[in-house]
C-alpha atoms as a PDB file:
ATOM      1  CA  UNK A   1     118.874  88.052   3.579  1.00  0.00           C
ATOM      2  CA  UNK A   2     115.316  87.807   5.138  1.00  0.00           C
ATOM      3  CA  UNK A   3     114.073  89.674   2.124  1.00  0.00           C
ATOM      4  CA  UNK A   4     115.654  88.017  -0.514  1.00  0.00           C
ATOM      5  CA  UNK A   5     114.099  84.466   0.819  1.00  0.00           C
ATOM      6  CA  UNK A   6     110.670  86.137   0.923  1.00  0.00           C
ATOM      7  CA  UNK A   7     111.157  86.826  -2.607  1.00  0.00           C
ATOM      8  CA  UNK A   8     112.430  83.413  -3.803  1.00  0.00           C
ATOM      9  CA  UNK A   9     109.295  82.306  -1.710  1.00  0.00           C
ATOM     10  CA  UNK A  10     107.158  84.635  -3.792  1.00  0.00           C
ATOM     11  CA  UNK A  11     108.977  83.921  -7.502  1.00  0.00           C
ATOM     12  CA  UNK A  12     108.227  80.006  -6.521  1.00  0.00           C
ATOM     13  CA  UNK A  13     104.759  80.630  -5.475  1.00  0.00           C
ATOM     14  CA  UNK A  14     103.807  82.527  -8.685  1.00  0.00           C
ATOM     15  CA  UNK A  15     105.819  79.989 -10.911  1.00  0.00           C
ATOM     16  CA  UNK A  16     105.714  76.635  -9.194  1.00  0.00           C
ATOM     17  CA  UNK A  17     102.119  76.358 -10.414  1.00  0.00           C
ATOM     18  CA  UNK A  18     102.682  76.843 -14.204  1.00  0.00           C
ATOM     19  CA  UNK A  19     105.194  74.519 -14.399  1.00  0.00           C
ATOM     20  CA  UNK A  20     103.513  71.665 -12.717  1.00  0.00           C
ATOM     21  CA  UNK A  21     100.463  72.750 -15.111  1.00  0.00           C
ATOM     22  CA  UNK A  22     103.036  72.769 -17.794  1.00  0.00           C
ATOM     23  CA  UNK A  23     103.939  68.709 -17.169  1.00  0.00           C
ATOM     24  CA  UNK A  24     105.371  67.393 -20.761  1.00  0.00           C
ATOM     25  CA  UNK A  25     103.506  65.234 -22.915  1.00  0.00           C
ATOM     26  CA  UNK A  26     103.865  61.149 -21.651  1.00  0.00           C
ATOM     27  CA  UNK A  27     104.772  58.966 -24.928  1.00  0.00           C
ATOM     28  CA  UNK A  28     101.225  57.380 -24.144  1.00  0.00           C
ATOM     29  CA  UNK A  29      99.573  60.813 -25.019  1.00  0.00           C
ATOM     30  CA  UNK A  30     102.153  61.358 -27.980  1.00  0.00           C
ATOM     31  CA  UNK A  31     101.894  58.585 -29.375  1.00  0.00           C
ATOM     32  CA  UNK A  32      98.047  58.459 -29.329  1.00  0.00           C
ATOM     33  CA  UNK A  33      97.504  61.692 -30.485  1.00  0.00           C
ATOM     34  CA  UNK A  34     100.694  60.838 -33.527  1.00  0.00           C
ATOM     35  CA  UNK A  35      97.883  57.407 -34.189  1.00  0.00           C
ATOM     36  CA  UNK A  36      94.664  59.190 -33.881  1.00  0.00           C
ATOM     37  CA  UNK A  37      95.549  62.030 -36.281  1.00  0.00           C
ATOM     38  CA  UNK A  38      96.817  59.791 -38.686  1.00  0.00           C
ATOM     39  CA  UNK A  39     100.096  61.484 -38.841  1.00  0.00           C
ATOM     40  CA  UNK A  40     101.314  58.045 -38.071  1.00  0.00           C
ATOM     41  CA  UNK A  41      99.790  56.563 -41.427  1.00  0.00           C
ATOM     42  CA  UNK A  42     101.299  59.514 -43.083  1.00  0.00           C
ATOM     43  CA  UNK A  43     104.833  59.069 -41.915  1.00  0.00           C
ATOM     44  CA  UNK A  44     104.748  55.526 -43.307  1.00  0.00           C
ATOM     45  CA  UNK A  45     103.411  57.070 -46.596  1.00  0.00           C
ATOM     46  CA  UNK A  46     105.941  59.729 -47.138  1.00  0.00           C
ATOM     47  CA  UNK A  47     109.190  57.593 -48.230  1.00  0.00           C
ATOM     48  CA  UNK A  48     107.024  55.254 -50.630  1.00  0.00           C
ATOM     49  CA  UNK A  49     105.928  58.895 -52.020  1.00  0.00           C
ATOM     50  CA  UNK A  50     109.749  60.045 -52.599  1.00  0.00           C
ATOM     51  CA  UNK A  51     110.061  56.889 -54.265  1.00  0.00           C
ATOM     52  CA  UNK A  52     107.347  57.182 -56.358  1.00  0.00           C
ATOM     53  CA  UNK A  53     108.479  60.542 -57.421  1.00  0.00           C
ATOM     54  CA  UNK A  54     112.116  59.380 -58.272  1.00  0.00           C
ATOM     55  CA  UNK A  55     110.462  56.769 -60.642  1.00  0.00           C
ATOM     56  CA  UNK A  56     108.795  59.167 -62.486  1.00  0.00           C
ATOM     57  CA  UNK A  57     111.059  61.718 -62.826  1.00  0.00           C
ATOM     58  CA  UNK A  58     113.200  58.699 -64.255  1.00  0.00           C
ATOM     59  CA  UNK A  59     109.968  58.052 -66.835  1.00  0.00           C
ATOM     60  CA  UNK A  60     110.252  61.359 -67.828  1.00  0.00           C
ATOM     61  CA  UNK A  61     113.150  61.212 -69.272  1.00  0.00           C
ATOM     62  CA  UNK A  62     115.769  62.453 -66.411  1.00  0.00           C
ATOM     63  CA  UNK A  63     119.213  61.246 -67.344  1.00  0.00           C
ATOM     64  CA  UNK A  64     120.549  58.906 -65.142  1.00  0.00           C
ATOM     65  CA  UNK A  65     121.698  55.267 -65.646  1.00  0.00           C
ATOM     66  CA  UNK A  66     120.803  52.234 -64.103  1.00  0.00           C
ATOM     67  CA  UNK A  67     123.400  51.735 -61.866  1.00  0.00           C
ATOM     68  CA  UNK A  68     123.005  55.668 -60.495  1.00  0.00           C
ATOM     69  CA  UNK A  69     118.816  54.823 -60.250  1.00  0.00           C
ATOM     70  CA  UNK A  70     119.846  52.387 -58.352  1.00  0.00           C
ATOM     71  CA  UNK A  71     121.989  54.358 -55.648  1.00  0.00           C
ATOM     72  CA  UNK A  72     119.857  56.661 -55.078  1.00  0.00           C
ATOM     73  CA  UNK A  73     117.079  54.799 -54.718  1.00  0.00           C
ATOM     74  CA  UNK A  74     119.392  53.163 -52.013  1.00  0.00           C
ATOM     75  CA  UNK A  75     120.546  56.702 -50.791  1.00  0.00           C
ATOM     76  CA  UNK A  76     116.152  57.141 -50.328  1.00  0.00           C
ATOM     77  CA  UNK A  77     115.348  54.428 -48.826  1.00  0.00           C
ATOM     78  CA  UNK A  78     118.194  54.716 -46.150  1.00  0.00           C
ATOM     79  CA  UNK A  79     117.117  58.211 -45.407  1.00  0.00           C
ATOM     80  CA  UNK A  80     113.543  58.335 -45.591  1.00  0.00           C
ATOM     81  CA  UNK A  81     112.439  56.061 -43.083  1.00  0.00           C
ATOM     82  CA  UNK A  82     109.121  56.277 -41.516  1.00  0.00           C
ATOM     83  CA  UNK A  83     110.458  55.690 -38.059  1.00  0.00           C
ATOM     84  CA  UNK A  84     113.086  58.488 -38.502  1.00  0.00           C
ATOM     85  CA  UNK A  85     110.201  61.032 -39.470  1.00  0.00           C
ATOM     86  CA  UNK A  86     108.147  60.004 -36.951  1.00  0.00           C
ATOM     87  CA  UNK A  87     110.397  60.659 -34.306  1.00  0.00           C
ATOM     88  CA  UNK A  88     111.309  63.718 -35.158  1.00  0.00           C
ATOM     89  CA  UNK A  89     107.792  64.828 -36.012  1.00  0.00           C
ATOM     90  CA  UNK A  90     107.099  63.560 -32.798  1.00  0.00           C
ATOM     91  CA  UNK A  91     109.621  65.622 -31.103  1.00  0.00           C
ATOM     92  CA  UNK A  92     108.408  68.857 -32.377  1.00  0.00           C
ATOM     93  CA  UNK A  93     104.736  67.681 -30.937  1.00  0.00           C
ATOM     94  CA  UNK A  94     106.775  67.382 -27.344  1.00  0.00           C
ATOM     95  CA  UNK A  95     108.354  70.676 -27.443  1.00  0.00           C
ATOM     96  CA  UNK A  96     105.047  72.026 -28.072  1.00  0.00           C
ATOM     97  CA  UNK A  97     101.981  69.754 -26.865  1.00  0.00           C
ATOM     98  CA  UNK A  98     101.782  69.830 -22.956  1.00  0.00           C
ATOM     99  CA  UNK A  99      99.808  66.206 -21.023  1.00  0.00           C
ATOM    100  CA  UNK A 100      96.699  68.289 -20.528  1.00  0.00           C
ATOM    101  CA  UNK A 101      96.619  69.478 -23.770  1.00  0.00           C
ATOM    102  CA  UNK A 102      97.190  66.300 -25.167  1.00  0.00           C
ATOM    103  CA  UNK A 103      94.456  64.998 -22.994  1.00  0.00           C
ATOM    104  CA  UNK A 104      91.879  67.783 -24.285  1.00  0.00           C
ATOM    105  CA  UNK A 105      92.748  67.045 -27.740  1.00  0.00           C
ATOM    106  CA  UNK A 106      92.629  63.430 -27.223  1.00  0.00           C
ATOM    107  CA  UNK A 107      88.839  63.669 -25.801  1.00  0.00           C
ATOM    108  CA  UNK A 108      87.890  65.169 -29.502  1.00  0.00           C
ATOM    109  CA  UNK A 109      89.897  62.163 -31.267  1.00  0.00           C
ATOM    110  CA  UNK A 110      88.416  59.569 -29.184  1.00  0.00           C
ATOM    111  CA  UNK A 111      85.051  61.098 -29.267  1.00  0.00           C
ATOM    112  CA  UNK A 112      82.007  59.272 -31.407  1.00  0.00           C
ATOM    113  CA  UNK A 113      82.502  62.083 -33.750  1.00  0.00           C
ATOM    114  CA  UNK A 114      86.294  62.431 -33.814  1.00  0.00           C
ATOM    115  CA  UNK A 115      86.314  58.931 -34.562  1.00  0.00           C
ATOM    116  CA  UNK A 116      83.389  59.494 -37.282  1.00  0.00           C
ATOM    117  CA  UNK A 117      85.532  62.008 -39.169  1.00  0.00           C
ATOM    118  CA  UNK A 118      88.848  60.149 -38.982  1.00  0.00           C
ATOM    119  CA  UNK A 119      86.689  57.029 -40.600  1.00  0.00           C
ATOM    120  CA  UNK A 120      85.070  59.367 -43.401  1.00  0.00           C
ATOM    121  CA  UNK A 121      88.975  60.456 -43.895  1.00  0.00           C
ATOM    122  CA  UNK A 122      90.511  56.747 -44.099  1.00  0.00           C
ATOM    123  CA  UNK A 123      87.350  55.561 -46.284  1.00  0.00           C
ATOM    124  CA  UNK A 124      88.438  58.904 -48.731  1.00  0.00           C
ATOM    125  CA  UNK A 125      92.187  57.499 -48.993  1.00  0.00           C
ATOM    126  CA  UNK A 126      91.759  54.083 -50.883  1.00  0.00           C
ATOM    127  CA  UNK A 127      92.971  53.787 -54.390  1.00  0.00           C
ATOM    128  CA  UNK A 128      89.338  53.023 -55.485  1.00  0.00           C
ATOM    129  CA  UNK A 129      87.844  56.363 -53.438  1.00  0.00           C
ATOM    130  CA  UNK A 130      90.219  58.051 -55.046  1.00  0.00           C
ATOM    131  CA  UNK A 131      89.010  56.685 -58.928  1.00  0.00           C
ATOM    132  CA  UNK A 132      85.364  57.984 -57.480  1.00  0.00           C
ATOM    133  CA  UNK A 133      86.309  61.221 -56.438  1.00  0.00           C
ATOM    134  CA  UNK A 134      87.690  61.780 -59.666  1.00  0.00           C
ATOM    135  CA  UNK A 135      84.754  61.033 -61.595  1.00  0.00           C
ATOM    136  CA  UNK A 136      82.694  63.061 -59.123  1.00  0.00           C
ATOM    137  CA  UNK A 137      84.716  66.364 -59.370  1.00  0.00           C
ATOM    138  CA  UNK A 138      82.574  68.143 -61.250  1.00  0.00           C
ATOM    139  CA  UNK A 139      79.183  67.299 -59.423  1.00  0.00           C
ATOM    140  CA  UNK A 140      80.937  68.077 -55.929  1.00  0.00           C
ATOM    141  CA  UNK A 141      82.676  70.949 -57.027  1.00  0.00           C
ATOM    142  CA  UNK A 142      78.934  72.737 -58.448  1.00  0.00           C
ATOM    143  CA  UNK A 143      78.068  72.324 -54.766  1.00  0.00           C
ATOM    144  CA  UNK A 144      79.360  75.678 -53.563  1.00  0.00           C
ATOM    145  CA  UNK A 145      78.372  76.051 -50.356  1.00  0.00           C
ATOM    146  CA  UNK A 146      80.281  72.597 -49.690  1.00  0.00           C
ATOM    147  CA  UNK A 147      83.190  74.431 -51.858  1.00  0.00           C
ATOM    148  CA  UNK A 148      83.046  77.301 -48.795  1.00  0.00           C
ATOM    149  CA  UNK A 149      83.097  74.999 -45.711  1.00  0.00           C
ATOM    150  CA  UNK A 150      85.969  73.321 -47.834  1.00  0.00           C
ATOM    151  CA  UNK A 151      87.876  76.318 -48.018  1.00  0.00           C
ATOM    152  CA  UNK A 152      87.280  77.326 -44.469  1.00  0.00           C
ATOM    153  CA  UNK A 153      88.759  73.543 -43.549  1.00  0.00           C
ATOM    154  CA  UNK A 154      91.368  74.496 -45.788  1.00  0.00           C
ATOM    155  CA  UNK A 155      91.986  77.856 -44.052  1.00  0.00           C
ATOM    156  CA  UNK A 156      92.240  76.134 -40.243  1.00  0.00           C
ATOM    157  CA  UNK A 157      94.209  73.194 -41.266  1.00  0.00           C
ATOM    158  CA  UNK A 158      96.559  74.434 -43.539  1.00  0.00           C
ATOM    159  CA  UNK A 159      95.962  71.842 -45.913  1.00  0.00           C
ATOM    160  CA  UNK A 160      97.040  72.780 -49.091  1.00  0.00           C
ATOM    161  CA  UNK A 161     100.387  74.633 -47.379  1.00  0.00           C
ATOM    162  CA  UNK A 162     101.128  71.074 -46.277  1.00  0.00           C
ATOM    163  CA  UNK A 163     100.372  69.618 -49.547  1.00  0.00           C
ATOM    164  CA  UNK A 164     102.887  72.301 -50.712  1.00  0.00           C
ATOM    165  CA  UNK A 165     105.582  72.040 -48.408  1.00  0.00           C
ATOM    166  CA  UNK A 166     105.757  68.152 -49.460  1.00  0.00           C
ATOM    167  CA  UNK A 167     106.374  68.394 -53.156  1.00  0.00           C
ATOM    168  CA  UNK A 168     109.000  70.728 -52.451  1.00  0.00           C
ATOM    169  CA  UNK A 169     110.518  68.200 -49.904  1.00  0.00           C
ATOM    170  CA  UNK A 170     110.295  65.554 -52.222  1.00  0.00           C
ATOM    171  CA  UNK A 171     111.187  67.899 -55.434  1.00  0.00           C
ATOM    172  CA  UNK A 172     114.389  69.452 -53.818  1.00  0.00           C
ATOM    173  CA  UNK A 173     114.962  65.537 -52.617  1.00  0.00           C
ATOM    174  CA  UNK A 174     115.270  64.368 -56.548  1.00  0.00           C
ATOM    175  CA  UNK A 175     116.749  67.375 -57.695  1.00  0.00           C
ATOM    176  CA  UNK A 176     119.768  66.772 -54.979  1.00  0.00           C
ATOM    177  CA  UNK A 177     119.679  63.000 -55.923  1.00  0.00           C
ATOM    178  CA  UNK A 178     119.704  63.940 -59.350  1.00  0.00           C
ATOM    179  CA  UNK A 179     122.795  66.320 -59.384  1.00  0.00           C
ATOM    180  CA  UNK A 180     125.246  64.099 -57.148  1.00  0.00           C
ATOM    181  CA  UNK A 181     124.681  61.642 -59.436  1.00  0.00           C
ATOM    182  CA  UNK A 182     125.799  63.497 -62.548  1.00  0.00           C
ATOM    183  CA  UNK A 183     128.254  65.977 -60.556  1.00  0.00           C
ATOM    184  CA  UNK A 184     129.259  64.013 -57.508  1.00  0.00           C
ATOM    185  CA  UNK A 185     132.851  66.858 -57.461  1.00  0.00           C
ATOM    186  CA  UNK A 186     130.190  70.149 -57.471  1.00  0.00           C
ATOM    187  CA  UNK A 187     128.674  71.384 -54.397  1.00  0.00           C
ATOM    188  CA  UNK A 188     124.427  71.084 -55.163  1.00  0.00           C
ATOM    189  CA  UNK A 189     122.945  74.254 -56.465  1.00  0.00           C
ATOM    190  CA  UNK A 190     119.844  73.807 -53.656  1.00  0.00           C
ATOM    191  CA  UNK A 191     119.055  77.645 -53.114  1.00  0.00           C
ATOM    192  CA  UNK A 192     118.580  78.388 -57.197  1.00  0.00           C
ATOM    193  CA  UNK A 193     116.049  75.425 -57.614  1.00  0.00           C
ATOM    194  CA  UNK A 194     114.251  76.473 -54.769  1.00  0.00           C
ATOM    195  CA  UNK A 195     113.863  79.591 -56.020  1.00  0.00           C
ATOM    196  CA  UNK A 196     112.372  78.143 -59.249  1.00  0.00           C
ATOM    197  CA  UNK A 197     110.219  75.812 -57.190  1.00  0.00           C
ATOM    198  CA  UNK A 198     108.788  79.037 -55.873  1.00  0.00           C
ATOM    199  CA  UNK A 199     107.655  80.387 -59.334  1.00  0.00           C
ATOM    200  CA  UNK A 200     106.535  77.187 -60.563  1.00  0.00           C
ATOM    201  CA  UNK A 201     104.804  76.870 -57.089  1.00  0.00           C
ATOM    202  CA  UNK A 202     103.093  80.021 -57.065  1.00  0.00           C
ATOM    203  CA  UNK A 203     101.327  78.398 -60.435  1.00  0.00           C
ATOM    204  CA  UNK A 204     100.549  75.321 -59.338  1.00  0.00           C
ATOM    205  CA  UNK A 205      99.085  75.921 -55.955  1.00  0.00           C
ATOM    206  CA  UNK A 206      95.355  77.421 -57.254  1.00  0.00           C
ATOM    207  CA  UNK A 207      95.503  73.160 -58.477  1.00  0.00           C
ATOM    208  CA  UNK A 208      96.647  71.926 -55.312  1.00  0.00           C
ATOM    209  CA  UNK A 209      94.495  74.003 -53.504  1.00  0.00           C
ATOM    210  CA  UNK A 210      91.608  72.703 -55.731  1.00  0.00           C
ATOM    211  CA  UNK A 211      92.212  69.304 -54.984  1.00  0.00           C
ATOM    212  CA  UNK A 212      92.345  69.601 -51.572  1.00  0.00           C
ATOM    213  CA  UNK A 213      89.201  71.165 -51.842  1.00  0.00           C
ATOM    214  CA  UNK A 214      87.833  68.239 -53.933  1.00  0.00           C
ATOM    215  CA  UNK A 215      88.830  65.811 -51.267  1.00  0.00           C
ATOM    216  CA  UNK A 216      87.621  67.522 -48.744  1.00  0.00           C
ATOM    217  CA  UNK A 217      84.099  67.900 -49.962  1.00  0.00           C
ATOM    218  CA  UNK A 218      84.024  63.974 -50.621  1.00  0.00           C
ATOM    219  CA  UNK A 219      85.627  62.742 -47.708  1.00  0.00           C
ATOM    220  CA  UNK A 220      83.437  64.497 -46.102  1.00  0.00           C
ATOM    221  CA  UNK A 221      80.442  64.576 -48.183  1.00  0.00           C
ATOM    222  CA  UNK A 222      78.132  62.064 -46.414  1.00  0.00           C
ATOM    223  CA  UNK A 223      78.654  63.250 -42.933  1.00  0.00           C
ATOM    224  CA  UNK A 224      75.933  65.619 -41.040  1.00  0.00           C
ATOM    225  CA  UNK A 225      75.882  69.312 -41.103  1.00  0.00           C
ATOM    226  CA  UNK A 226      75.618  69.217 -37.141  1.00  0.00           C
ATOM    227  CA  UNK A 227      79.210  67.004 -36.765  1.00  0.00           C
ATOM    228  CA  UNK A 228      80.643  69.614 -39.418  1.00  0.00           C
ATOM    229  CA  UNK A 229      80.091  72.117 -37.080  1.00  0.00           C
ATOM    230  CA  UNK A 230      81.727  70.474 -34.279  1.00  0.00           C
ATOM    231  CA  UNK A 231      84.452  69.512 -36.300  1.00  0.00           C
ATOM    232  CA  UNK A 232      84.730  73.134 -37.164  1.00  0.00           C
ATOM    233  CA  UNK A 233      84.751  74.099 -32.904  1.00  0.00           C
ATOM    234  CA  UNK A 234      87.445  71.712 -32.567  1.00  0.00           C
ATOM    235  CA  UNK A 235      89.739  73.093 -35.630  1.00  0.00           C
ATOM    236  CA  UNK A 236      89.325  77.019 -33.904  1.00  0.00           C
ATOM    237  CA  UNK A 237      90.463  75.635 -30.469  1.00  0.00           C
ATOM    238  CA  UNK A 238      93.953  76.941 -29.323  1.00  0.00           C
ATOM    239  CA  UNK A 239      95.009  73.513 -28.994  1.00  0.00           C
ATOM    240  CA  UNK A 240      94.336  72.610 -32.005  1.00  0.00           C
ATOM    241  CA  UNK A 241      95.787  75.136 -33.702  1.00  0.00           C
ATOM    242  CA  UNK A 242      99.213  74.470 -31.614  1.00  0.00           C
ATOM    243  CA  UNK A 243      98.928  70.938 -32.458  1.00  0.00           C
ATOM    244  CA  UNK A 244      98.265  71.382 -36.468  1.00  0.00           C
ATOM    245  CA  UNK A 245     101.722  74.110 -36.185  1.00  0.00           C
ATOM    246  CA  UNK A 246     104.039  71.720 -34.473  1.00  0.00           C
ATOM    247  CA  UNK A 247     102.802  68.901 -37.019  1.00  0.00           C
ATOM    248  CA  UNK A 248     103.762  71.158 -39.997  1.00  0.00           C
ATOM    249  CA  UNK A 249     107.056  71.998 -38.759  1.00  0.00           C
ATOM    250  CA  UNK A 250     108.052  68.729 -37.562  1.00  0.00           C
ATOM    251  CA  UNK A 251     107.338  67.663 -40.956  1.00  0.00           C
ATOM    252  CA  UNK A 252     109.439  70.729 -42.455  1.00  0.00           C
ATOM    253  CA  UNK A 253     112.275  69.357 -40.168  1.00  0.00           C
ATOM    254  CA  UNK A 254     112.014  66.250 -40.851  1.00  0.00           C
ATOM    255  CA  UNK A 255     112.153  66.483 -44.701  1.00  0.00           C
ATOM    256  CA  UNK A 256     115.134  68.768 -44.477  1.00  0.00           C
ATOM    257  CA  UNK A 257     116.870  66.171 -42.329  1.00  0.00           C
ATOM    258  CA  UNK A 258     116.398  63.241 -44.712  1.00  0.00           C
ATOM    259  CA  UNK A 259     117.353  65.185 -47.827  1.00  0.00           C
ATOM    260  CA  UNK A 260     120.719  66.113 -46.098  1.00  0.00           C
ATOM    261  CA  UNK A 261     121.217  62.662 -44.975  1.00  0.00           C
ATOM    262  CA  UNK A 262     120.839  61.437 -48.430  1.00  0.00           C
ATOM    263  CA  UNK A 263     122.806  63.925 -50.246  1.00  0.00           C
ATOM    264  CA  UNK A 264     125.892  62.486 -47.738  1.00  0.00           C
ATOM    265  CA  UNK A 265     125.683  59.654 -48.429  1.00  0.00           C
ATOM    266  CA  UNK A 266     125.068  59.846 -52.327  1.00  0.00           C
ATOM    267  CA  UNK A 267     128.297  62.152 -52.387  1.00  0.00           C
ATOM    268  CA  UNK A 268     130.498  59.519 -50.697  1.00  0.00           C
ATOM    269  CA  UNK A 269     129.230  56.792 -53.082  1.00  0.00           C
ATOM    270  CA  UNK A 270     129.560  58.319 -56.330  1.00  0.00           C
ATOM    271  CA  UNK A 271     133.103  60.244 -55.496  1.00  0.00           C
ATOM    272  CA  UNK A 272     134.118  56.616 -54.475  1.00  0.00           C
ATOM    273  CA  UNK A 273     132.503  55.238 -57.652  1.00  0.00           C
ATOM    274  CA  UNK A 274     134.315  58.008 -59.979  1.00  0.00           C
ATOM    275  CA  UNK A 275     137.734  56.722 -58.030  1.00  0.00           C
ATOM    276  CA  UNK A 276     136.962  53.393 -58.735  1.00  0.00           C
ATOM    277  CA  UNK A 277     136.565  54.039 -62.020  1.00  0.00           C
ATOM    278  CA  UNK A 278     139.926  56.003 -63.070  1.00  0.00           C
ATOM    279  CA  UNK A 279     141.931  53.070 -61.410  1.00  0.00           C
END
């Protein structure tokens, strides 16, 4: 007996200390860090994007009537709601983010030149930086050793896989909209337009990863070489890294929740419609 107490004294002594080190985010961290990195803006970005995409695809000429436009625009707006995606973004930042990481990333955020970089980012995102940056490409894209540091931001923060895994969240979003509406009695066809998202995204990421490249360079453009650097020493920290991972799969998550929400919901309304109807 004597020995197996020593060892429970030893097992607690070894692992006592990593889990007080290993003390879970507080929702003051969280939801700092979810503000600071502008993942917060983001979230409240993401359903007007989905909607914006549904309009167009309507523009384009997908067939759908009014009256179905109208459901599903319903069906998106119920689903996609920026307080729904930021919680469970913000849940895949607690399972991963511990307080004193939070608190070391935090110091960057709140630093003079975290804050200096978030400011160059949020200047960059206004409809009218956006009209500059366009008519800038091709003098910011002839600077190529901006064009490297770009792609080496591109390369830490996983950018352009973001930018990726988005349009196929909001693609596979419409296309599920799209076929309940016309075929509320067939089960959605999901895995075969994903794999055709896959060729037609394997042909349209060298654009997207141009573009990020582009607004990198002049987000970025006006800030000093020396802050670049540090900016760089923060994006190679461990922390960082961990932080930039969980963000990317709570996003993932968080898409795939919505769309399934929405696809429920659009199948009970139309199969109720199409009853409706035949009475």
């Amino acid at each position: 007996m004597n020995k197996i107490v020593r060892q429970m004294v030893i097992f607690l002594a070894i692992t006592l200390p990593s889990i007080v080190w290993a003390e879970q985010i507080t929702q003051d961290s969280l939801n700092k860090l979810m503000d600071l990195s502008g993942i917060h803006k983001q979230a409240i970005d993401f359903p007007k994007v989905v909607q914006a995409g549904l309009i167009q695809a309507k523009k384009q000429g997908t067939p759908m009537s009014d009256t179905a436009f109208n459901k599903i625009q319903r069906a998106m707006t119920d689903a996609f709601q920026a307080d729904e995606l930021l919680k469970i973004i913000g849940a895949e930042v607690q399972n991963s983010i511990t307080e004193s990481q939070a608190k070391e990333l935090l110091i960057w955020y709140e630093s003079e030149v975290g804050k200096l970089i978030i400011k160059a980012e949020e200047d960059a995102a206004t409809p009218m930086a956006y009209q500059q940056m366009i008519e800038e490409k091709q003098m910011l894209m002839a600077d190529q050793d901006w064009v490297k540091i770009a792609k080496m931001m591109d390369d830490l923060t996983h950018t352009t896989d973001i930018t990726m895994q988005l349009q196929q969240g909001t693609n596979v979003a419409i296309f599920t909209a799209v076929s309940v509406a016309r075929h509320p009695d067939k089960p959605v066809q999901i895995a075969a337009f994903r794999e055709q998202l896959i060729t037609k995204e394997q042909a349209l990421r060298p654009d997207v990863e141009q573009f990020v490249i582009l607004s990198f360079i002049y987000s970025y453009k006006d800030v000093k070489a020396t802050n670049i650097e540090r900016y760089f020493d923060f994006l190679k920290q461990e922390n960082t890294k961990k932080f930039n991972a969980s963000i990317r799969r709570g996003v993932k998550d968080a898409f795939e929740q919505a769309n399934n929400k929405m696809a429920q919901s659009l199948v009970v309304e139309f199969k109720e419609s199409a009853e409706n109807s035949s009475h």
